[in-house]
C-alpha atoms as a PDB file:
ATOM      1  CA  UNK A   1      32.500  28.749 -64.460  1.00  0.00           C
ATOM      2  CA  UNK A   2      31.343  26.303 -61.897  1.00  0.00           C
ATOM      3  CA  UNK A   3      28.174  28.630 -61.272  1.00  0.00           C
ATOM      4  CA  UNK A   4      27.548  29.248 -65.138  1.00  0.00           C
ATOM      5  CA  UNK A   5      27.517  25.188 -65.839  1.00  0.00           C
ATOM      6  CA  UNK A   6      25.032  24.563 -63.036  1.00  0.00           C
ATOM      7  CA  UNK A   7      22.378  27.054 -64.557  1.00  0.00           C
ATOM      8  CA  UNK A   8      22.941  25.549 -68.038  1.00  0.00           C
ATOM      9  CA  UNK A   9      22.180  22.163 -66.393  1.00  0.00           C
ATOM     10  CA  UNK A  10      19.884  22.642 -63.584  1.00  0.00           C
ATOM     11  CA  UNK A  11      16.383  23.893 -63.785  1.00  0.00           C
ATOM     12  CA  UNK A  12      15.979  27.313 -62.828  1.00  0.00           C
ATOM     13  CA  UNK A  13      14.025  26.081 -58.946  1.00  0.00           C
ATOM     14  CA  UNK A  14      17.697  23.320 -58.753  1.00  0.00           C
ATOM     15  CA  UNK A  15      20.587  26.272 -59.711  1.00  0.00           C
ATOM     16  CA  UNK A  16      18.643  28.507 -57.225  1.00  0.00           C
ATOM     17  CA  UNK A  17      18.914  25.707 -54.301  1.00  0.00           C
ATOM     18  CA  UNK A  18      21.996  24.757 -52.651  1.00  0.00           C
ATOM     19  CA  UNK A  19      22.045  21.461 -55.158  1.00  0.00           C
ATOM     20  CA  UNK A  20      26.023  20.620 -56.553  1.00  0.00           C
ATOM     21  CA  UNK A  21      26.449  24.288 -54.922  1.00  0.00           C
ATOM     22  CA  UNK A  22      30.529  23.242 -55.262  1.00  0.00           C
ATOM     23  CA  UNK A  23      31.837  20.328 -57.198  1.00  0.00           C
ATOM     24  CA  UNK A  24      33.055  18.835 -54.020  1.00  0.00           C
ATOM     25  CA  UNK A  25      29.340  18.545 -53.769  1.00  0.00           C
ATOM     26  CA  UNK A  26      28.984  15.772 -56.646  1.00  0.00           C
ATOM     27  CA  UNK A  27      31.932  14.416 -55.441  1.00  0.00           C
ATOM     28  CA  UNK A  28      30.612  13.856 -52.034  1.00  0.00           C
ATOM     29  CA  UNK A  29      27.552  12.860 -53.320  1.00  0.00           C
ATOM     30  CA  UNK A  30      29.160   9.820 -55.557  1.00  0.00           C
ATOM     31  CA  UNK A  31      31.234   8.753 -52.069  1.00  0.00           C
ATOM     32  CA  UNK A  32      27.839   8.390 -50.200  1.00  0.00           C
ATOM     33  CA  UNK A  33      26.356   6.545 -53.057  1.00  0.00           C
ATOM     34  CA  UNK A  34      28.756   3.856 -52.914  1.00  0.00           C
ATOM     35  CA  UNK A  35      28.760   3.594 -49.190  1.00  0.00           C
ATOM     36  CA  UNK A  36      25.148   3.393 -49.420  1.00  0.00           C
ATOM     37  CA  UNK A  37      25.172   0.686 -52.047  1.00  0.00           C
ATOM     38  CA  UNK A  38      27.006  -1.917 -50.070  1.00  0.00           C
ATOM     39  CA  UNK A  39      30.684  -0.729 -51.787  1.00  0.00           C
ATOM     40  CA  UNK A  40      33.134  -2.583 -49.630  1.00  0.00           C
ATOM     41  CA  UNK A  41      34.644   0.501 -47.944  1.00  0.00           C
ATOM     42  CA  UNK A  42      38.199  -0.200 -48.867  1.00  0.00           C
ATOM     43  CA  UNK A  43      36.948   0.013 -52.537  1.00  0.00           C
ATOM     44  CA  UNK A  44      35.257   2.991 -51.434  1.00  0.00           C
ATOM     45  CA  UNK A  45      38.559   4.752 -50.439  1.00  0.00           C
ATOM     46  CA  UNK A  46      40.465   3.388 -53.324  1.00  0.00           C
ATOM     47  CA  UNK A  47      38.264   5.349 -55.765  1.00  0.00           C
ATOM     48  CA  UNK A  48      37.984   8.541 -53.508  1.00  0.00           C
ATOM     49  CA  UNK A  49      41.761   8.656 -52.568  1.00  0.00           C
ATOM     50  CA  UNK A  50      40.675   8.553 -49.287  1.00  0.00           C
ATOM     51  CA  UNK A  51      42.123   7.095 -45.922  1.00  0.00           C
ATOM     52  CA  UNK A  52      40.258   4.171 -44.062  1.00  0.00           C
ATOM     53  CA  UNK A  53      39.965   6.868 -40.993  1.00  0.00           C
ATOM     54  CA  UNK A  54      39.042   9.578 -43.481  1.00  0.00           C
ATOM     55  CA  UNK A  55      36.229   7.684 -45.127  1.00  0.00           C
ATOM     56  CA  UNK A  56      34.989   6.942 -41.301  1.00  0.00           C
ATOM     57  CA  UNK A  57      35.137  10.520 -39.889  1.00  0.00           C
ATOM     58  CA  UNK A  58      33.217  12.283 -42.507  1.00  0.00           C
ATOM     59  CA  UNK A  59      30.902   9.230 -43.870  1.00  0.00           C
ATOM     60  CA  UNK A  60      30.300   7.624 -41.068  1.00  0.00           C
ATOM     61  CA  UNK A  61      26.835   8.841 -40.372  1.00  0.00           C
ATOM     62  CA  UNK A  62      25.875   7.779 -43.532  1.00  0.00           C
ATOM     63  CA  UNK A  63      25.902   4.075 -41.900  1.00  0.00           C
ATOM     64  CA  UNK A  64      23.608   4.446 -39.293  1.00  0.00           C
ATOM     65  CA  UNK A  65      20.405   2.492 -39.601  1.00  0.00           C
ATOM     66  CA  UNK A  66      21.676  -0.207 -41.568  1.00  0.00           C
ATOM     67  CA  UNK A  67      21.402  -2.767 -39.223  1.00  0.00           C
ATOM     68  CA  UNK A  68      18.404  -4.382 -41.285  1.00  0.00           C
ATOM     69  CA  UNK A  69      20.997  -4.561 -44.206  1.00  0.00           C
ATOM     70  CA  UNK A  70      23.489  -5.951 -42.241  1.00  0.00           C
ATOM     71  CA  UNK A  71      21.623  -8.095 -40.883  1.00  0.00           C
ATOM     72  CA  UNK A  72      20.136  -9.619 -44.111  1.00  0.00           C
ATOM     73  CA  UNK A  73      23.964  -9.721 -45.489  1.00  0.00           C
ATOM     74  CA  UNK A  74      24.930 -11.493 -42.568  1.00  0.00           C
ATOM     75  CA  UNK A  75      21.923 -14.036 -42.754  1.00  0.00           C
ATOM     76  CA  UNK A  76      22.762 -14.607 -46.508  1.00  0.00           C
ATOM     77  CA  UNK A  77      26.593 -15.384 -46.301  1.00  0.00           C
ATOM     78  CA  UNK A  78      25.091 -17.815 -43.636  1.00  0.00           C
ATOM     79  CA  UNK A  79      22.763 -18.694 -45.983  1.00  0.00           C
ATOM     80  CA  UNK A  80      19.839 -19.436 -43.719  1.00  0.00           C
ATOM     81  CA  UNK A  81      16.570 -16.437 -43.485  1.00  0.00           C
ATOM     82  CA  UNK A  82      15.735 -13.812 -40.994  1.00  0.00           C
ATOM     83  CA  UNK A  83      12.877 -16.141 -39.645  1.00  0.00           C
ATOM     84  CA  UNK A  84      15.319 -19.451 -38.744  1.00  0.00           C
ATOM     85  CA  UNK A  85      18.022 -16.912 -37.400  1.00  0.00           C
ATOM     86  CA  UNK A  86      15.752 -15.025 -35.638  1.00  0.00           C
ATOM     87  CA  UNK A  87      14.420 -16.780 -32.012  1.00  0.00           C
ATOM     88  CA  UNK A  88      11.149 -16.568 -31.050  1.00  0.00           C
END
């Protein structure tokens, strides 16, 4: 069924590519959305049903180079810029 729904919906190039191959897929793929978007994590594994440790062993890697954006969040609860924070 799963196969049948993805050729009604995909283009013909998209249901021959790996693309929402499972429906774990889209599920995965709304997870690492919110992680990306700055979801507080615990939010995160509230509407996944996941585990703090769970939501760190598989996402994880999502994180990494984010330090910019961490940086600028940090700088803003601070409320001061990247320029006065930043020594030269």
């Amino acid at each position: 069924m799963w196969q049948k729904a993805r050729e009604k919906a995909l283009s013909a190039e998209d249901a021959a590519s790996p693309l929402a191959e499972v429906p774990y897929s889209l599920r995965h793929a709304g997870v690492s959305l919110w992680i990306k978007a700055g979801v507080d994590p615990v939010e995160v594994t509230r509407r996944a049903g996941h585990s703090i440790a769970v939501l760190w062993k598989f996402y994880a890697k999502i994180l990494r180079g984010q330090e910019h954006r961490a940086n600028q969040l940090t700088y803003d609860a601070l409320g001061v810029s990247e320029e006065a924070a930043t020594p030269e």
